[in-house]
PDB file of N, CA and C in Angstrom:
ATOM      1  N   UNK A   1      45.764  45.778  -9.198  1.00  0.00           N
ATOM      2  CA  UNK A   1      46.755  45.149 -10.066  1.00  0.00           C
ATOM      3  C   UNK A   1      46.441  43.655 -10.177  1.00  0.00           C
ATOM      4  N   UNK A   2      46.955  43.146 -11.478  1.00  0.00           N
ATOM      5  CA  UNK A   2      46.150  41.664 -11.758  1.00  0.00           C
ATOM      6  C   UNK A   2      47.581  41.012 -12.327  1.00  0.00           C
ATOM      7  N   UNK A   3      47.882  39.748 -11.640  1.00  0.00           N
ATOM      8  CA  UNK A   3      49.138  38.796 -12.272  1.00  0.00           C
ATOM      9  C   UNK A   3      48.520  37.876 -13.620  1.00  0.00           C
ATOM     10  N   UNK A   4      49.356  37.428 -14.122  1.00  0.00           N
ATOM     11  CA  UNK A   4      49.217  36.425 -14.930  1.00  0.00           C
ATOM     12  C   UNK A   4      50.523  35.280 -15.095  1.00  0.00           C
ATOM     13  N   UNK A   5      49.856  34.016 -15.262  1.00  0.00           N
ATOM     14  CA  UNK A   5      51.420  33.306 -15.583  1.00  0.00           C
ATOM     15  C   UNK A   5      51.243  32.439 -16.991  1.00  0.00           C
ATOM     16  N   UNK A   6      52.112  32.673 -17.672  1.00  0.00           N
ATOM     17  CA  UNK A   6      51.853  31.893 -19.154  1.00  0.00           C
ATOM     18  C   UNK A   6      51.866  30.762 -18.624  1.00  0.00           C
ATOM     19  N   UNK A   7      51.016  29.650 -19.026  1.00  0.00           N
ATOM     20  CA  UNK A   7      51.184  28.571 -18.774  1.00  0.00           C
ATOM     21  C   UNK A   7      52.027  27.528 -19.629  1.00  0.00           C
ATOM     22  N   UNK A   8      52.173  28.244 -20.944  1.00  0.00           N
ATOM     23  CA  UNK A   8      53.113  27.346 -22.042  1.00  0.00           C
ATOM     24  C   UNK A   8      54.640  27.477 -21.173  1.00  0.00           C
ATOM     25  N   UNK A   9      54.980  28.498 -20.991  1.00  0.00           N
ATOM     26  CA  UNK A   9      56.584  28.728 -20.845  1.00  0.00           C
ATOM     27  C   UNK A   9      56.437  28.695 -19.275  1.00  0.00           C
ATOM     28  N   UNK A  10      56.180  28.043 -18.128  1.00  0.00           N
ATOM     29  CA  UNK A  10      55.869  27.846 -17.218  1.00  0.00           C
ATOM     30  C   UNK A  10      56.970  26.648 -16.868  1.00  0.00           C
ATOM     31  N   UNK A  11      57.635  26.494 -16.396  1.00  0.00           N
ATOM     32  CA  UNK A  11      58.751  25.245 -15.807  1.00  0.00           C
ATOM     33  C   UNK A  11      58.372  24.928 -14.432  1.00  0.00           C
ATOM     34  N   UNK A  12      57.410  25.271 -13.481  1.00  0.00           N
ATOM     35  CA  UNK A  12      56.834  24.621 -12.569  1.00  0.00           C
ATOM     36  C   UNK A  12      58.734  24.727 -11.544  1.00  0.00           C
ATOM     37  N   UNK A  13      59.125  25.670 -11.554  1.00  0.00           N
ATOM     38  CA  UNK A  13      60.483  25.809 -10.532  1.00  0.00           C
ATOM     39  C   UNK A  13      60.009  26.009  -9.362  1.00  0.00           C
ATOM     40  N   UNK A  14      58.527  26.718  -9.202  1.00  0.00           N
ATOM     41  CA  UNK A  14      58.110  27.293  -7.994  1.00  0.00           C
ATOM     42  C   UNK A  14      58.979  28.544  -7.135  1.00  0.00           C
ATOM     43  N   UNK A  15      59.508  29.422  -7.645  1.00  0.00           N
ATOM     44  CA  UNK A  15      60.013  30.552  -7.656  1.00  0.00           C
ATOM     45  C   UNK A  15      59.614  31.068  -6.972  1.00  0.00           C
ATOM     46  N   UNK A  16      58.000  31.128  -8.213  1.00  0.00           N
ATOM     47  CA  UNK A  16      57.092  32.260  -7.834  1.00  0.00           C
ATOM     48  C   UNK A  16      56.596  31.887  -6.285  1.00  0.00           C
ATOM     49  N   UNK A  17      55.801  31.264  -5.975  1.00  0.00           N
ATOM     50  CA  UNK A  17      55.487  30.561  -4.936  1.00  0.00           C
ATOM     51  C   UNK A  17      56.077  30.952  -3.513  1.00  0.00           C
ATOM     52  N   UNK A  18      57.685  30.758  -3.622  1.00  0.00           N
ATOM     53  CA  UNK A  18      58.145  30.697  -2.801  1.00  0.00           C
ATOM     54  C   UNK A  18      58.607  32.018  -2.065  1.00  0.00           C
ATOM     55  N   UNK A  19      58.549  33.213  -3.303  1.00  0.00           N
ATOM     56  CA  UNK A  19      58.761  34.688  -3.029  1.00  0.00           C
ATOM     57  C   UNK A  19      57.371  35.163  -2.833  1.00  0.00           C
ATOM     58  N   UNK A  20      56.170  34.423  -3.097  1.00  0.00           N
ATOM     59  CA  UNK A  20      55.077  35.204  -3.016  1.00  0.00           C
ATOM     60  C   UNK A  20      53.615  34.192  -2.939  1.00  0.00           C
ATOM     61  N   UNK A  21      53.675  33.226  -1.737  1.00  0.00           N
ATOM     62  CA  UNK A  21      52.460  32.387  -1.914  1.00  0.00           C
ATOM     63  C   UNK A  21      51.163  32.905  -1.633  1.00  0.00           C
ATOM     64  N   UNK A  22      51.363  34.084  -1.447  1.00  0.00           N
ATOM     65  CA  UNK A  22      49.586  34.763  -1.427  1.00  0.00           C
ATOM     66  C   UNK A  22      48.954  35.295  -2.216  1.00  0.00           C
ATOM     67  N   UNK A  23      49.573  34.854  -3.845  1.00  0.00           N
ATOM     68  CA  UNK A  23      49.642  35.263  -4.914  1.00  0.00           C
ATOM     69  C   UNK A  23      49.544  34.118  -5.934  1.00  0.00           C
ATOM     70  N   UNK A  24      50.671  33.302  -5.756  1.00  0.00           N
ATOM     71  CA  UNK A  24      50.862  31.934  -6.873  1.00  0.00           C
ATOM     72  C   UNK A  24      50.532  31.497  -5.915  1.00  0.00           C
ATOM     73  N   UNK A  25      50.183  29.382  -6.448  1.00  0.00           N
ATOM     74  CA  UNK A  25      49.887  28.811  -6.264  1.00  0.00           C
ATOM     75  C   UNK A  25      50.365  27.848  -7.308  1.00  0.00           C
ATOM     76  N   UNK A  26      49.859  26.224  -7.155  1.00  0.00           N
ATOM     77  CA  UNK A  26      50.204  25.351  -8.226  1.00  0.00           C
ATOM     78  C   UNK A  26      48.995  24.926  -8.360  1.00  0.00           C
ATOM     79  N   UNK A  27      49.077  24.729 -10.115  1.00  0.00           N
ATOM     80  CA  UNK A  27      47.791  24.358 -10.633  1.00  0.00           C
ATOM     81  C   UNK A  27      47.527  22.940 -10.737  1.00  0.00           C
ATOM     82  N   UNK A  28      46.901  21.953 -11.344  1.00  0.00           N
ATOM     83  CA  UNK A  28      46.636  20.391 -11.323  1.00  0.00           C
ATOM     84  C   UNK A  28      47.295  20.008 -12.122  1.00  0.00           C
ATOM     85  N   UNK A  29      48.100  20.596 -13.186  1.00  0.00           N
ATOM     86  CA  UNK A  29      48.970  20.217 -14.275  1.00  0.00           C
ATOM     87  C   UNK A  29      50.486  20.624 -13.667  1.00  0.00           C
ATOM     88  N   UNK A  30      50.560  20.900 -12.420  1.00  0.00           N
ATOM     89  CA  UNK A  30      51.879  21.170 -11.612  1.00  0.00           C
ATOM     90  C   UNK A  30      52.455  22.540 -11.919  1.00  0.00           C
ATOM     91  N   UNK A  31      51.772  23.519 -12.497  1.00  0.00           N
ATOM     92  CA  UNK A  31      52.723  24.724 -13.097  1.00  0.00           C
ATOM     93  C   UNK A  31      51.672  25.964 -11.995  1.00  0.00           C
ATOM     94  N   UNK A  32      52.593  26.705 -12.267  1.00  0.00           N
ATOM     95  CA  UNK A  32      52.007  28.384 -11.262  1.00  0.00           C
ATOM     96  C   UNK A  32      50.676  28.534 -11.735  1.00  0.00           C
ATOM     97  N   UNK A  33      50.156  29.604 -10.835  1.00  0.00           N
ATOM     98  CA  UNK A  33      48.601  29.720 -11.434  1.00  0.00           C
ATOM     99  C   UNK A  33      48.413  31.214 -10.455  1.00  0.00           C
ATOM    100  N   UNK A  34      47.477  31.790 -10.691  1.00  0.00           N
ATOM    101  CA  UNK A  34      47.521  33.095  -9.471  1.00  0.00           C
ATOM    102  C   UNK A  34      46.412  32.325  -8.751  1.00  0.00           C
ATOM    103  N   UNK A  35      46.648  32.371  -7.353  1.00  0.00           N
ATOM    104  CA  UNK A  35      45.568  32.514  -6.646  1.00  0.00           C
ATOM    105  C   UNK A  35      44.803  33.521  -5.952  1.00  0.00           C
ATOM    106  N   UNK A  36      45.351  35.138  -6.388  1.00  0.00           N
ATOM    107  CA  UNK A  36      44.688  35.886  -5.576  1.00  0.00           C
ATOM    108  C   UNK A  36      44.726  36.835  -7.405  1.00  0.00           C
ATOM    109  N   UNK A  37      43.279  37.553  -7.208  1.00  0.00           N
ATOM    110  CA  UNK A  37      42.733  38.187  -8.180  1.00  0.00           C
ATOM    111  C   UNK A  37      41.950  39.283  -7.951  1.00  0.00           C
ATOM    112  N   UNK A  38      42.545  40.308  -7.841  1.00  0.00           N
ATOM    113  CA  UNK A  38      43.482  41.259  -7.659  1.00  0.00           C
ATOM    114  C   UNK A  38      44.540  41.016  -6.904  1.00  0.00           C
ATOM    115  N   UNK A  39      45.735  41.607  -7.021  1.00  0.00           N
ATOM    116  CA  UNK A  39      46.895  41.083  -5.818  1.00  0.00           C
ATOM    117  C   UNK A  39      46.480  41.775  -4.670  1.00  0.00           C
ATOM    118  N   UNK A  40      46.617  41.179  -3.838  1.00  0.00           N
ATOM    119  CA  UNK A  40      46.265  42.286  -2.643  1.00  0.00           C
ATOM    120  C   UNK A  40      47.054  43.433  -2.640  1.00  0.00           C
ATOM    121  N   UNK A  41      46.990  44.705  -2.038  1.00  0.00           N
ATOM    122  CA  UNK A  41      48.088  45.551  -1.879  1.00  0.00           C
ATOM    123  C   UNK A  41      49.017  45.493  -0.979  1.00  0.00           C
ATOM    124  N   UNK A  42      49.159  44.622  -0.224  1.00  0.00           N
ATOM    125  CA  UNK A  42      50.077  44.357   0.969  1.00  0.00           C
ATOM    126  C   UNK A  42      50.799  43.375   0.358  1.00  0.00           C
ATOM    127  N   UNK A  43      50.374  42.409  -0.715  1.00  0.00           N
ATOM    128  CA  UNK A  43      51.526  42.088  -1.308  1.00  0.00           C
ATOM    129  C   UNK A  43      52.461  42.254  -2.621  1.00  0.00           C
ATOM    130  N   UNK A  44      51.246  43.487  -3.212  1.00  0.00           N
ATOM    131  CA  UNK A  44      52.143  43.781  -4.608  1.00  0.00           C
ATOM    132  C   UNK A  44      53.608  43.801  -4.804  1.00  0.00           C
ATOM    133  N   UNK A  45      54.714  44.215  -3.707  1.00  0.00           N
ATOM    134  CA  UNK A  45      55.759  44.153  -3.914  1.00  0.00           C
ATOM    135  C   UNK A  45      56.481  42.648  -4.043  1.00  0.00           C
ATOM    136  N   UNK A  46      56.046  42.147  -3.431  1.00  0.00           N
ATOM    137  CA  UNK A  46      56.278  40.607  -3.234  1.00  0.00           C
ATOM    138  C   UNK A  46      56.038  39.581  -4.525  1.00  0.00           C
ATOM    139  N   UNK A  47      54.916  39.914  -4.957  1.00  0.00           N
ATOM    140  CA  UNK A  47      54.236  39.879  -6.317  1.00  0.00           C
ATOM    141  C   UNK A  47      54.906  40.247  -7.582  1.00  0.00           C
ATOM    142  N   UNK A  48      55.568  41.341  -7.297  1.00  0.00           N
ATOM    143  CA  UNK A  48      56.570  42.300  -8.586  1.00  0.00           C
ATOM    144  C   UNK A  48      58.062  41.477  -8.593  1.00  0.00           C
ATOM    145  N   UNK A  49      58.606  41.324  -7.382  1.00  0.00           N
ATOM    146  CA  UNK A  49      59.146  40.686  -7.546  1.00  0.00           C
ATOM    147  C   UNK A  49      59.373  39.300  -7.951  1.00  0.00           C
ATOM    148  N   UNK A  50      58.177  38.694  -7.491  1.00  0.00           N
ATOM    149  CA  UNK A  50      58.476  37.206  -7.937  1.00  0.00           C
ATOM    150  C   UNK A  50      58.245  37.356  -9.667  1.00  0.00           C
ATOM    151  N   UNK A  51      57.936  38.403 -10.139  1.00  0.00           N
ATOM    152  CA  UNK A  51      57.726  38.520 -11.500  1.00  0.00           C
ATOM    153  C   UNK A  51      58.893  38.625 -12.213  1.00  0.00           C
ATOM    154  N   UNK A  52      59.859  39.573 -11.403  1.00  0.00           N
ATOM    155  CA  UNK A  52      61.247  39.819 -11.439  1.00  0.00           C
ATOM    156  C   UNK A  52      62.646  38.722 -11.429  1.00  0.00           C
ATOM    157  N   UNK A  53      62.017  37.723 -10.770  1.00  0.00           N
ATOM    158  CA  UNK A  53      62.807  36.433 -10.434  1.00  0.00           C
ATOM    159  C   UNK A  53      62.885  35.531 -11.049  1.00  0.00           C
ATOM    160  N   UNK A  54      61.536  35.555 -11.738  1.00  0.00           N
ATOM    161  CA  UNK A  54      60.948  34.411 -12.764  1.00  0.00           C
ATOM    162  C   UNK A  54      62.182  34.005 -13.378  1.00  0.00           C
ATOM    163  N   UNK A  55      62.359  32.730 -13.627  1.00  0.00           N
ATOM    164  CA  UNK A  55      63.344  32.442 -14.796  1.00  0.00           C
ATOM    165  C   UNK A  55      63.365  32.399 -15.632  1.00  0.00           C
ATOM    166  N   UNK A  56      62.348  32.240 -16.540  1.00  0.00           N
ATOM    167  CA  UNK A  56      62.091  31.698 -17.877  1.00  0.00           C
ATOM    168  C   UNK A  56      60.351  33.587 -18.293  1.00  0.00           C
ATOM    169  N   UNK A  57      60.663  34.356 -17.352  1.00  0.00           N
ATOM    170  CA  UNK A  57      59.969  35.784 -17.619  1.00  0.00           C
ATOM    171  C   UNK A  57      58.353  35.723 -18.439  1.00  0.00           C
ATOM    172  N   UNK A  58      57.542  34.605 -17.421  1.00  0.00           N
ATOM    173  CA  UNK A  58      56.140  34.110 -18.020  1.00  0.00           C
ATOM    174  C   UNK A  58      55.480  34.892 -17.252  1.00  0.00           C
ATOM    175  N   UNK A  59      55.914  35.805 -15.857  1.00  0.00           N
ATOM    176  CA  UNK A  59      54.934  36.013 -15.144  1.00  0.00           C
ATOM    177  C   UNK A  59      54.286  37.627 -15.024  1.00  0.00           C
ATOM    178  N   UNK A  60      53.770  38.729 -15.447  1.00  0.00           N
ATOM    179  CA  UNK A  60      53.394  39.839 -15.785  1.00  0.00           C
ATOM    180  C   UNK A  60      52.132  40.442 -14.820  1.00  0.00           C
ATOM    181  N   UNK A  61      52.878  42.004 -14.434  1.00  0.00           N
ATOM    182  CA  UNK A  61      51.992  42.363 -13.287  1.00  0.00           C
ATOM    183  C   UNK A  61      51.229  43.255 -14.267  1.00  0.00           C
ATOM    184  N   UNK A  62      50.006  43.909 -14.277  1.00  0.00           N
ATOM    185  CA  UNK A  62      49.455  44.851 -15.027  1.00  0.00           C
ATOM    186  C   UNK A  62      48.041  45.571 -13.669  1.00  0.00           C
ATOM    187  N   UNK A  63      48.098  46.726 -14.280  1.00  0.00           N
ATOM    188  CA  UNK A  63      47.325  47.512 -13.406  1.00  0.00           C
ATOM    189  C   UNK A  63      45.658  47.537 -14.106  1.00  0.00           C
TER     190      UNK A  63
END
């Protein structure tokens, strides 16, 4: 499974991050970014959710 985070609609809340840092990360322009590519499987749930939490719904899990 592979994340993505729009970077236009991105508000840099750090959400994601905070439900799932083995996954997001912050990029040099201050907004989410994935750092793991594939998600690992030990954290896909963690991952789904922070997708789930998102506020502004930029962040998309796909298999």
């Amino acid at each position: 499974m592979k994340a993505s985070v729009d970077q236009e609609g991105c508000i840099a809340c750090t959400l994601c991050i905070s439900v799932c840092p083995e996954v997001f990360g912050m990029n040099a322009e201050g907004k989410s970014q994935v750092i793991a590519d594939p998600i690992p499987p030990d954290s896909l749930a963690k991952a789904q959710e922070a997708a789930d939490t998102c506020p502004v719904s930029v962040i998309s899990i796909s298999g």
